[in-house]
PDB file of N, CA and C in Angstrom:
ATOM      1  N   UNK A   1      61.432 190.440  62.779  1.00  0.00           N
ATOM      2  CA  UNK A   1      61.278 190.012  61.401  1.00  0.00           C
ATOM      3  C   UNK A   1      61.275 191.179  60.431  1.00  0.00           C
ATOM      4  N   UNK A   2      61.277 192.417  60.769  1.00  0.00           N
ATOM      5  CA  UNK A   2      61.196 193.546  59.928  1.00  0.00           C
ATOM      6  C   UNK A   2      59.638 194.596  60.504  1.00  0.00           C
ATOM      7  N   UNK A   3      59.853 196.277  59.873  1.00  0.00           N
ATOM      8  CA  UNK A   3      59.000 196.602  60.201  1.00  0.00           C
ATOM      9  C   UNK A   3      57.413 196.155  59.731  1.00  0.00           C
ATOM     10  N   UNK A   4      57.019 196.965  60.705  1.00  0.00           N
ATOM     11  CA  UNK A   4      55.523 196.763  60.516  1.00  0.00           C
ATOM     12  C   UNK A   4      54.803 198.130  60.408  1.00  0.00           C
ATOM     13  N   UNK A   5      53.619 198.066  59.567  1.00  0.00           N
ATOM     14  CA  UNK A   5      52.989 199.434  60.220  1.00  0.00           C
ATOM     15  C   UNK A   5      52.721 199.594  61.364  1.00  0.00           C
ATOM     16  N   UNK A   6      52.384 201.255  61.573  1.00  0.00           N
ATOM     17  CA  UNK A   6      51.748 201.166  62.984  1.00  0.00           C
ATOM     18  C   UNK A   6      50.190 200.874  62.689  1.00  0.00           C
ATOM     19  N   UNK A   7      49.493 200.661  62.170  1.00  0.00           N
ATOM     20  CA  UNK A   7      48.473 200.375  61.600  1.00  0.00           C
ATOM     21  C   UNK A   7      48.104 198.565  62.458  1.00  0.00           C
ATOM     22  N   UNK A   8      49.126 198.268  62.335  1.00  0.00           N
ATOM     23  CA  UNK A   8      48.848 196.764  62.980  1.00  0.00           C
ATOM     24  C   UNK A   8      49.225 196.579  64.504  1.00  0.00           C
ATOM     25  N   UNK A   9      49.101 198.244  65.029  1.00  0.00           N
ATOM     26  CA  UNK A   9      48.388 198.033  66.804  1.00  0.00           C
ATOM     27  C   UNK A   9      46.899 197.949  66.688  1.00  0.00           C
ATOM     28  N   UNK A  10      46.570 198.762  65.463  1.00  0.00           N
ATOM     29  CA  UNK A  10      44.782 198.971  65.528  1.00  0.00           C
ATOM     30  C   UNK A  10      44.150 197.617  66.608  1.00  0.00           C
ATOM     31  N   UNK A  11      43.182 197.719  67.655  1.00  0.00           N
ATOM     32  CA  UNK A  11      42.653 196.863  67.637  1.00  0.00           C
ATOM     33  C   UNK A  11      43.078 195.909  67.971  1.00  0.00           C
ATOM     34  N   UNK A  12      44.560 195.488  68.841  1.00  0.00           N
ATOM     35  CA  UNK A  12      45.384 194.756  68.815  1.00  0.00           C
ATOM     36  C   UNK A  12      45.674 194.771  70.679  1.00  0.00           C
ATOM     37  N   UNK A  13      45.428 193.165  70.928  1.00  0.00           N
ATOM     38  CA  UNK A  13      45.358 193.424  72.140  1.00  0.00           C
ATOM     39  C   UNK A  13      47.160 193.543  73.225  1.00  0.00           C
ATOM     40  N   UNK A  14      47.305 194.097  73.478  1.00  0.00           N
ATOM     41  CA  UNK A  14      49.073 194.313  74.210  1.00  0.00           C
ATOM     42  C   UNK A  14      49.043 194.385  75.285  1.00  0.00           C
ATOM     43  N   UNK A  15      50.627 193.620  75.557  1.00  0.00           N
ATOM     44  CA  UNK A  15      51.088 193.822  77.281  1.00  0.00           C
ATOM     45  C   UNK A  15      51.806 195.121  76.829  1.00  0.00           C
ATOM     46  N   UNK A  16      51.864 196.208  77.722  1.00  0.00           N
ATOM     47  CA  UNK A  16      53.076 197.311  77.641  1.00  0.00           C
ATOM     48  C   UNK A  16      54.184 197.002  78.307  1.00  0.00           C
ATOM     49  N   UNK A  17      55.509 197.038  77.839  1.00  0.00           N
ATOM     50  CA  UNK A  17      56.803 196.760  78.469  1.00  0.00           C
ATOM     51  C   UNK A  17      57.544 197.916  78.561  1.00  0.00           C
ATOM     52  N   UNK A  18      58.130 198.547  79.915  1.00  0.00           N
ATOM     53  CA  UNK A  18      58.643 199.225  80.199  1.00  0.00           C
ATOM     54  C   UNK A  18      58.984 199.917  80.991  1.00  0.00           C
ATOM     55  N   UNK A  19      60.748 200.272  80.973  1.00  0.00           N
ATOM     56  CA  UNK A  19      61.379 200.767  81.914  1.00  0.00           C
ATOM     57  C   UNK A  19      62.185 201.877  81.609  1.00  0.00           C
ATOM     58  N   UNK A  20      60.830 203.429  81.860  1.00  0.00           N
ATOM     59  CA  UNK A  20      60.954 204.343  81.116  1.00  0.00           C
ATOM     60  C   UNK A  20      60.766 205.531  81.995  1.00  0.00           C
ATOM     61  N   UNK A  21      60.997 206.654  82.223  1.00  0.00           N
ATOM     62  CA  UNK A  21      60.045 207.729  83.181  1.00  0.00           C
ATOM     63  C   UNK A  21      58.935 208.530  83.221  1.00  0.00           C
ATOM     64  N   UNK A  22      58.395 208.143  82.262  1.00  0.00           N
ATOM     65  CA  UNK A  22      56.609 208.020  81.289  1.00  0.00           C
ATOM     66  C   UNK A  22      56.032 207.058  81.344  1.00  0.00           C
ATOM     67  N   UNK A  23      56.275 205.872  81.832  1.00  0.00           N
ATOM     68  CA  UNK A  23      55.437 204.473  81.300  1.00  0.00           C
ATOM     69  C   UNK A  23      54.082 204.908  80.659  1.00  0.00           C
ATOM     70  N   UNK A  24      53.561 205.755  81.826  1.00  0.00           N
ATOM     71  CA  UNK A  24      52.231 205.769  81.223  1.00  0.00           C
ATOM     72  C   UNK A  24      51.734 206.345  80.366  1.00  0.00           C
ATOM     73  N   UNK A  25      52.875 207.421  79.386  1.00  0.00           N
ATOM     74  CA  UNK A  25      52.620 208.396  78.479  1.00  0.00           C
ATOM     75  C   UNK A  25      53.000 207.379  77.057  1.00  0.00           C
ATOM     76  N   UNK A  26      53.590 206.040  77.377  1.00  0.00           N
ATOM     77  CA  UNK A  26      53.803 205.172  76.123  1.00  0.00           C
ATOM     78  C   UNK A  26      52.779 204.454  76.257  1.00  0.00           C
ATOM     79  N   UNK A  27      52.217 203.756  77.487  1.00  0.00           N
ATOM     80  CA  UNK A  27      51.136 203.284  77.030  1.00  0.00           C
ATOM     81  C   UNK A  27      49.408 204.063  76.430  1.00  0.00           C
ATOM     82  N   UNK A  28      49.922 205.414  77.027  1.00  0.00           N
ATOM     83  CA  UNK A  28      48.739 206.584  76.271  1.00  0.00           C
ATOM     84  C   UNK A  28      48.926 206.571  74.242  1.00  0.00           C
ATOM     85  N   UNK A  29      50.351 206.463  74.243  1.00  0.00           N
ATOM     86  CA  UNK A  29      50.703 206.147  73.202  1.00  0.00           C
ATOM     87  C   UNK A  29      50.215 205.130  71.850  1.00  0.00           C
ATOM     88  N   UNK A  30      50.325 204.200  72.966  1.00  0.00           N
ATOM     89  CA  UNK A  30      49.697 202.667  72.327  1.00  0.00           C
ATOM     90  C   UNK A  30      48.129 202.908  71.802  1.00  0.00           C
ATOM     91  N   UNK A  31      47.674 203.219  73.030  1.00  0.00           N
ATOM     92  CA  UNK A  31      46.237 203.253  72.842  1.00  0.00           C
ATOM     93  C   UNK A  31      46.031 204.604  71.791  1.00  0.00           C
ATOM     94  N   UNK A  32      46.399 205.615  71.701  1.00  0.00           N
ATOM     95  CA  UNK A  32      46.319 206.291  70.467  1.00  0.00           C
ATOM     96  C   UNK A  32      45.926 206.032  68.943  1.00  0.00           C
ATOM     97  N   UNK A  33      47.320 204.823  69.029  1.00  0.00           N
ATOM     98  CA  UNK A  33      47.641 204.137  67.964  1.00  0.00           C
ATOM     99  C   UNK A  33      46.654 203.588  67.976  1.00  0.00           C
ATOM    100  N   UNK A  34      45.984 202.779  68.527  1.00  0.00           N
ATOM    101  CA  UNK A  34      44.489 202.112  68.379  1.00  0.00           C
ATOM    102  C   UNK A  34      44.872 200.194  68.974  1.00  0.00           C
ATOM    103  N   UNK A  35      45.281 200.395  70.244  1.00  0.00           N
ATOM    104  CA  UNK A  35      45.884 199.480  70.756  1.00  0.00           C
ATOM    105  C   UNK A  35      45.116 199.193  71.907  1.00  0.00           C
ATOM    106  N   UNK A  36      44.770 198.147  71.990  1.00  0.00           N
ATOM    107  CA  UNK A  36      44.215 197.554  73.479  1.00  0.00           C
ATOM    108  C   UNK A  36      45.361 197.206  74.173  1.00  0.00           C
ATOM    109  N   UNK A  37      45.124 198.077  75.249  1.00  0.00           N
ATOM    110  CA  UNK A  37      46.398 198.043  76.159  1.00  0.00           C
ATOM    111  C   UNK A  37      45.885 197.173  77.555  1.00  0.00           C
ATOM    112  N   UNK A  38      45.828 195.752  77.566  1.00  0.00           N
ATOM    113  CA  UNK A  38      45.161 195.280  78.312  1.00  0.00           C
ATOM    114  C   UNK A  38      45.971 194.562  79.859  1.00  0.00           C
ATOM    115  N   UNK A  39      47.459 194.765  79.531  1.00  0.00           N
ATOM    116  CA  UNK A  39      48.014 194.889  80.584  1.00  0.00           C
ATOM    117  C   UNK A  39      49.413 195.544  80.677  1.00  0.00           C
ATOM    118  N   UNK A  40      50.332 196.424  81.957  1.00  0.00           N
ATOM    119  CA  UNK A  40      51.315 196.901  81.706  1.00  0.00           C
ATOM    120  C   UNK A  40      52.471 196.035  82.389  1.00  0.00           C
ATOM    121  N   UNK A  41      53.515 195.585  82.196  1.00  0.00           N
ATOM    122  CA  UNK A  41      54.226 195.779  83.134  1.00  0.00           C
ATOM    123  C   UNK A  41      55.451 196.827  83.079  1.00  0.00           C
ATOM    124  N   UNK A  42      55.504 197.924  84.071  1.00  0.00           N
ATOM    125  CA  UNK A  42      56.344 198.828  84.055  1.00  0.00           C
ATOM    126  C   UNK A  42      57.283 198.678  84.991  1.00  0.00           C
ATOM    127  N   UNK A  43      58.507 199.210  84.806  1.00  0.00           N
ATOM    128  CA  UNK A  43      59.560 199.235  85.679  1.00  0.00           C
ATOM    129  C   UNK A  43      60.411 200.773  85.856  1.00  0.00           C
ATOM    130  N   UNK A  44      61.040 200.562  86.965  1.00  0.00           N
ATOM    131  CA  UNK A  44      61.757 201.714  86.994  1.00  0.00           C
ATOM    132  C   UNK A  44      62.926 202.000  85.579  1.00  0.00           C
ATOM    133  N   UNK A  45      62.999 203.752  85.892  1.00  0.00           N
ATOM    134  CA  UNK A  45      64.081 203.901  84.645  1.00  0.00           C
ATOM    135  C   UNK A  45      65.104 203.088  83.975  1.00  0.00           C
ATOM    136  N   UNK A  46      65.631 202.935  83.316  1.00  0.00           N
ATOM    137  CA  UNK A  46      66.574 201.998  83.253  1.00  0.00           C
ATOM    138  C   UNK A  46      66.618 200.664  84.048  1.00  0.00           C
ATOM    139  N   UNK A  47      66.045 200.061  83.762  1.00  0.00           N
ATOM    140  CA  UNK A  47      65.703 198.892  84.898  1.00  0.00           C
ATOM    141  C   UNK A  47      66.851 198.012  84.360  1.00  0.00           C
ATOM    142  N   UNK A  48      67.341 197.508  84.776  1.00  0.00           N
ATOM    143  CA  UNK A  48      68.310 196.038  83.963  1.00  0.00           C
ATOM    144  C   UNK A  48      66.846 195.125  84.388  1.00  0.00           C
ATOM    145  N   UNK A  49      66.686 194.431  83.427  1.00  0.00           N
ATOM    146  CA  UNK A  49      65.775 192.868  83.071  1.00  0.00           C
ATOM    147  C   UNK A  49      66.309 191.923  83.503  1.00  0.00           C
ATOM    148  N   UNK A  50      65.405 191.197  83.992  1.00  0.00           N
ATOM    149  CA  UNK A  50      66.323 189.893  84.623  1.00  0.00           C
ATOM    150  C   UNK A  50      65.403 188.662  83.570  1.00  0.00           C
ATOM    151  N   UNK A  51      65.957 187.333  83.086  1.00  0.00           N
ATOM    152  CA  UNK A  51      65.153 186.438  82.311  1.00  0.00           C
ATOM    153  C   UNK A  51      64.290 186.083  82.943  1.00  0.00           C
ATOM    154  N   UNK A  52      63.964 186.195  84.711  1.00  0.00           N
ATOM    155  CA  UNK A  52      62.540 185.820  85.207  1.00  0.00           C
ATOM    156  C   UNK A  52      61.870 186.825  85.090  1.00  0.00           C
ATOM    157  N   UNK A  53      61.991 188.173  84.828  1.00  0.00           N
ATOM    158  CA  UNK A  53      61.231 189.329  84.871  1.00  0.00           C
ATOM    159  C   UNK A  53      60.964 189.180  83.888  1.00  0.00           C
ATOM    160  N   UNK A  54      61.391 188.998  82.953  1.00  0.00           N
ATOM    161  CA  UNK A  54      60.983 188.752  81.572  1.00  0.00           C
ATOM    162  C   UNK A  54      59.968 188.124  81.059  1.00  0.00           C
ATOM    163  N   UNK A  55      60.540 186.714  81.771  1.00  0.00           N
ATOM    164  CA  UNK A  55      59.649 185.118  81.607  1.00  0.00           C
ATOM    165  C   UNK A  55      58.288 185.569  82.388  1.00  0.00           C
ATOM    166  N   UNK A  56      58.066 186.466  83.297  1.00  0.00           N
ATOM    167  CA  UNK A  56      56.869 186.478  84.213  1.00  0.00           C
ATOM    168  C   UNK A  56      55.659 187.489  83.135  1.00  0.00           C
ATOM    169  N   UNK A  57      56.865 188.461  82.922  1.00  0.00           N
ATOM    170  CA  UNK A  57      55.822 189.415  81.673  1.00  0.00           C
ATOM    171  C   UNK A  57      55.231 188.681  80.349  1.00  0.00           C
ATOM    172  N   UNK A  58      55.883 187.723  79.489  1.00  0.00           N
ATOM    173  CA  UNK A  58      55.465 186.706  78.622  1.00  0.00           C
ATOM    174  C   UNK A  58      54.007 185.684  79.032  1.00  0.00           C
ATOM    175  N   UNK A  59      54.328 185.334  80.620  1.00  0.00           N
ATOM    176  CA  UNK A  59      52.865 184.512  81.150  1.00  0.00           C
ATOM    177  C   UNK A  59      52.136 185.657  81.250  1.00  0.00           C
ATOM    178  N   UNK A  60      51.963 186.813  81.791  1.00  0.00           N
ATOM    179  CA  UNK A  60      51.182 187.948  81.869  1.00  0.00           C
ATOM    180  C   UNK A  60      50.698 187.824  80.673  1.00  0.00           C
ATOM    181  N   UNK A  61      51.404 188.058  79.463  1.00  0.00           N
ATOM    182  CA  UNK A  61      50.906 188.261  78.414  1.00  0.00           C
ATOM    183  C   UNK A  61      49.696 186.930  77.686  1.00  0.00           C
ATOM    184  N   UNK A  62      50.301 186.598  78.175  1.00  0.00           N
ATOM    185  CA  UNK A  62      49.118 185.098  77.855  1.00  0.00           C
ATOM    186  C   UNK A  62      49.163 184.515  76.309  1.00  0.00           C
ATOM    187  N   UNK A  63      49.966 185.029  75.420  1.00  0.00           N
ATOM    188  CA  UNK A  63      50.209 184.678  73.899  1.00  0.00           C
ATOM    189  C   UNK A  63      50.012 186.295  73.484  1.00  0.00           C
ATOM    190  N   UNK A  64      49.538 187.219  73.926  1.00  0.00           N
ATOM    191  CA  UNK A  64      48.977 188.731  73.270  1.00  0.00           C
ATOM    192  C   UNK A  64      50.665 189.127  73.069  1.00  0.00           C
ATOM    193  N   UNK A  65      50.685 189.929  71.775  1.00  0.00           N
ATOM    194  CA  UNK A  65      51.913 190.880  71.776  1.00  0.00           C
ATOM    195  C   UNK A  65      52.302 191.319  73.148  1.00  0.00           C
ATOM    196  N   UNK A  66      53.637 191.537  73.491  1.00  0.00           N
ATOM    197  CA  UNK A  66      54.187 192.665  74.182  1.00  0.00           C
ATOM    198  C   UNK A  66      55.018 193.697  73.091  1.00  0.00           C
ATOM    199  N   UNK A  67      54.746 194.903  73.510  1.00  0.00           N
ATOM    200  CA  UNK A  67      55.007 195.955  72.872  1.00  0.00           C
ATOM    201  C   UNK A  67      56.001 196.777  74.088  1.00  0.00           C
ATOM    202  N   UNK A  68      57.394 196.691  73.401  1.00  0.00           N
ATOM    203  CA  UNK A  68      58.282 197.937  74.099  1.00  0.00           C
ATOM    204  C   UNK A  68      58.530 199.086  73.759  1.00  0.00           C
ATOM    205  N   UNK A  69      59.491 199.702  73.988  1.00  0.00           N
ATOM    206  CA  UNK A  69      60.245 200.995  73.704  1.00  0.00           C
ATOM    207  C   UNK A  69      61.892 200.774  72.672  1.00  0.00           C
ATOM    208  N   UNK A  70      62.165 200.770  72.121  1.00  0.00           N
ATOM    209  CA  UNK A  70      63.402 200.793  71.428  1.00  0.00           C
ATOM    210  C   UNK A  70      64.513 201.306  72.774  1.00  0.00           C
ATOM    211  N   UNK A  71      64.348 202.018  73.435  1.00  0.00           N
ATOM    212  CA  UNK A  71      65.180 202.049  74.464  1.00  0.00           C
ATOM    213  C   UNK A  71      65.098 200.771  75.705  1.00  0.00           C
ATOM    214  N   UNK A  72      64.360 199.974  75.581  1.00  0.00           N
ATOM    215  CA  UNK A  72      63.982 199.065  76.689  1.00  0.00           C
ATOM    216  C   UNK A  72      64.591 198.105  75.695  1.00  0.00           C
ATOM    217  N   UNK A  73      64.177 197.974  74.944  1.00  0.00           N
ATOM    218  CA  UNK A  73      64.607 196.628  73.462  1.00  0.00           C
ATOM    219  C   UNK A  73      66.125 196.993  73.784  1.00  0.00           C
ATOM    220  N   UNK A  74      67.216 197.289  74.199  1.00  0.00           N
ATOM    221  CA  UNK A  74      68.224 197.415  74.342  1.00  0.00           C
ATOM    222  C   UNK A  74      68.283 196.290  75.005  1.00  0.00           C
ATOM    223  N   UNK A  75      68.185 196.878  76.464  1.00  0.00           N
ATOM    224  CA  UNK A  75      67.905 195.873  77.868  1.00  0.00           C
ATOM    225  C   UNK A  75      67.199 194.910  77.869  1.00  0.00           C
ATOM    226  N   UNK A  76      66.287 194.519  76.723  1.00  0.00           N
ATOM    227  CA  UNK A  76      65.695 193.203  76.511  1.00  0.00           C
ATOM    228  C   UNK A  76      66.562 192.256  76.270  1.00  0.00           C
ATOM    229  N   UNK A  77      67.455 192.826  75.393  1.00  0.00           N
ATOM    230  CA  UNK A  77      68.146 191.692  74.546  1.00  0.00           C
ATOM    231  C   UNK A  77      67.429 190.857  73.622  1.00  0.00           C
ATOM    232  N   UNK A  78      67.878 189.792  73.156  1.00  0.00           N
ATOM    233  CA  UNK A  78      67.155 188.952  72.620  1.00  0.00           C
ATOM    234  C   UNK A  78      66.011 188.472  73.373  1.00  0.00           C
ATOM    235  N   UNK A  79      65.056 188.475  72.432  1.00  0.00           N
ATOM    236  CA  UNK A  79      63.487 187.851  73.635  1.00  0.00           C
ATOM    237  C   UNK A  79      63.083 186.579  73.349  1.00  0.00           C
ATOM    238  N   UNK A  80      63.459 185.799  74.439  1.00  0.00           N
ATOM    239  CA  UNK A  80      63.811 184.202  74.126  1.00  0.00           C
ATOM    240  C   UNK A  80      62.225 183.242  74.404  1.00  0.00           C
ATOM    241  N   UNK A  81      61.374 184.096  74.984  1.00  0.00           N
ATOM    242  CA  UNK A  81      60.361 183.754  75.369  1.00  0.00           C
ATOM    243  C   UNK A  81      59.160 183.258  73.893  1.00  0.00           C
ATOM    244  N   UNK A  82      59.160 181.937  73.748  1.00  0.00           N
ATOM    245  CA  UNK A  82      58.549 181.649  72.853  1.00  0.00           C
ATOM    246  C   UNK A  82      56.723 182.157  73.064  1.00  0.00           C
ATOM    247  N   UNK A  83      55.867 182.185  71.862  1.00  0.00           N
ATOM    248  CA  UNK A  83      54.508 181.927  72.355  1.00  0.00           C
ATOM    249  C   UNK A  83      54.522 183.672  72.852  1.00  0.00           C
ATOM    250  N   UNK A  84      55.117 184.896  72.748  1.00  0.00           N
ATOM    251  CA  UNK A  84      54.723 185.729  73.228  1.00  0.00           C
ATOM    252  C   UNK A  84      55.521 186.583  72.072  1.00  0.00           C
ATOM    253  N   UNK A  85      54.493 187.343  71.182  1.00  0.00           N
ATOM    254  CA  UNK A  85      55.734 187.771  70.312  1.00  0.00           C
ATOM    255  C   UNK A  85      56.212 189.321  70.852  1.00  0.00           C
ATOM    256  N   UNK A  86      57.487 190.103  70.717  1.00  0.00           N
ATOM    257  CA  UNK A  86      57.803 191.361  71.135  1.00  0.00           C
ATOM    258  C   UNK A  86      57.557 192.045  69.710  1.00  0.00           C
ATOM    259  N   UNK A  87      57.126 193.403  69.979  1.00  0.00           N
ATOM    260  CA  UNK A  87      57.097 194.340  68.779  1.00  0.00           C
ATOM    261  C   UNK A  87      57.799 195.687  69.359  1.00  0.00           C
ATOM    262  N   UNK A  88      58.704 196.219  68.914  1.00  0.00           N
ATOM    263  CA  UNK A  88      59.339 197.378  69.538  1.00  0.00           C
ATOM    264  C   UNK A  88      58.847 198.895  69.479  1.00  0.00           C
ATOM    265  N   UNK A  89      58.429 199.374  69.342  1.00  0.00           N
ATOM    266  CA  UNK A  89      57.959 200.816  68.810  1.00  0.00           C
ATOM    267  C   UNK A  89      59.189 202.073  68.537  1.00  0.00           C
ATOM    268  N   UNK A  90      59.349 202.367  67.729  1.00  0.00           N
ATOM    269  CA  UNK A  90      60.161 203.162  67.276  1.00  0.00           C
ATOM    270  C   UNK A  90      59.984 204.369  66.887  1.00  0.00           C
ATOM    271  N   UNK A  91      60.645 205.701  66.762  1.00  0.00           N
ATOM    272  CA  UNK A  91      60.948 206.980  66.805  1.00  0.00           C
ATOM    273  C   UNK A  91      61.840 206.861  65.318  1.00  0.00           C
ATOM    274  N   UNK A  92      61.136 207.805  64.394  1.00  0.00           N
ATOM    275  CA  UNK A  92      62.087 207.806  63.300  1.00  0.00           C
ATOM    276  C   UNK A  92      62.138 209.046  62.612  1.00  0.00           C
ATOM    277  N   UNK A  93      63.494 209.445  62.990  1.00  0.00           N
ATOM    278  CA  UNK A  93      63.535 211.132  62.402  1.00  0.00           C
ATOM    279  C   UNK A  93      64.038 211.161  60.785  1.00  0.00           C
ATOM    280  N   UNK A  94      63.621 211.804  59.887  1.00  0.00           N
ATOM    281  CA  UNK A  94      64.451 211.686  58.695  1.00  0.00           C
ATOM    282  C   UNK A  94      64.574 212.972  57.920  1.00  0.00           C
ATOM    283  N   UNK A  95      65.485 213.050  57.540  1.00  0.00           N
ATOM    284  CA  UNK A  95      65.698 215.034  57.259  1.00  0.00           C
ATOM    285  C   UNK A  95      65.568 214.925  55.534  1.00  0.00           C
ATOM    286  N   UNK A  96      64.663 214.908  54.980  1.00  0.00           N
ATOM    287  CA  UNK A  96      64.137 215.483  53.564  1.00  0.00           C
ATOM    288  C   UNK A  96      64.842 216.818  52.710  1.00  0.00           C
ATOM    289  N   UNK A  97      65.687 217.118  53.247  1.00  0.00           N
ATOM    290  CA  UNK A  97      66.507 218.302  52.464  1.00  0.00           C
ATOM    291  C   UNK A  97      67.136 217.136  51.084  1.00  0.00           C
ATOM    292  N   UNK A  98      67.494 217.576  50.176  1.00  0.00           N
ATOM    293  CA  UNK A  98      67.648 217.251  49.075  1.00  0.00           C
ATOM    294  C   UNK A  98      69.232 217.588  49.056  1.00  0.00           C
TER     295      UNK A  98
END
């Protein structure tokens, strides 16, 4: 639906999604941000997603956000899973020279 702050992990309970070679340095991430990181599911690097891997992480989630990686949000595709919303986390470089 558009961005969000990061302000609205504060306090915010999340599944972590990801298929990364850090998992656990994004979900250190999360919780930084001020994120209850109350469950992960991680996968290997580049994982291709399958819609039951998907569908299984959404019941995990129980209605709580899942929170990915902008590189995993690739391989998500569209997230068809109602009742579980995705929020992507993003990297944003911007060069201020005039």
């Amino acid at each position: 639906t558009g961005p969000l702050p990061l302000a609205s992990l504060a306090g915010q309970p999340v599944t972590a999604l990801a298929g990364i070679g850090q998992p656990q340095a994004f979900a250190a991430t999360l919780r930084e941000l001020g994120a209850e990181v109350v469950a992960e599911a991680f996968f290997a690097d580049h994982h291709p997603y399958t819609a039951d891997e998907l569908a299984q992480v959404a019941v995990q989630a129980a209605g709580r956000v899942v929170v990915t990686t902008e590189k995993d949000q690739l391989r998500v595709g569209a997230w068809p899973i109602d009742g579980a919303p995705l929020w992507v986390l993003g990297i944003e470089l911007e060069d201020y020279r005039l």
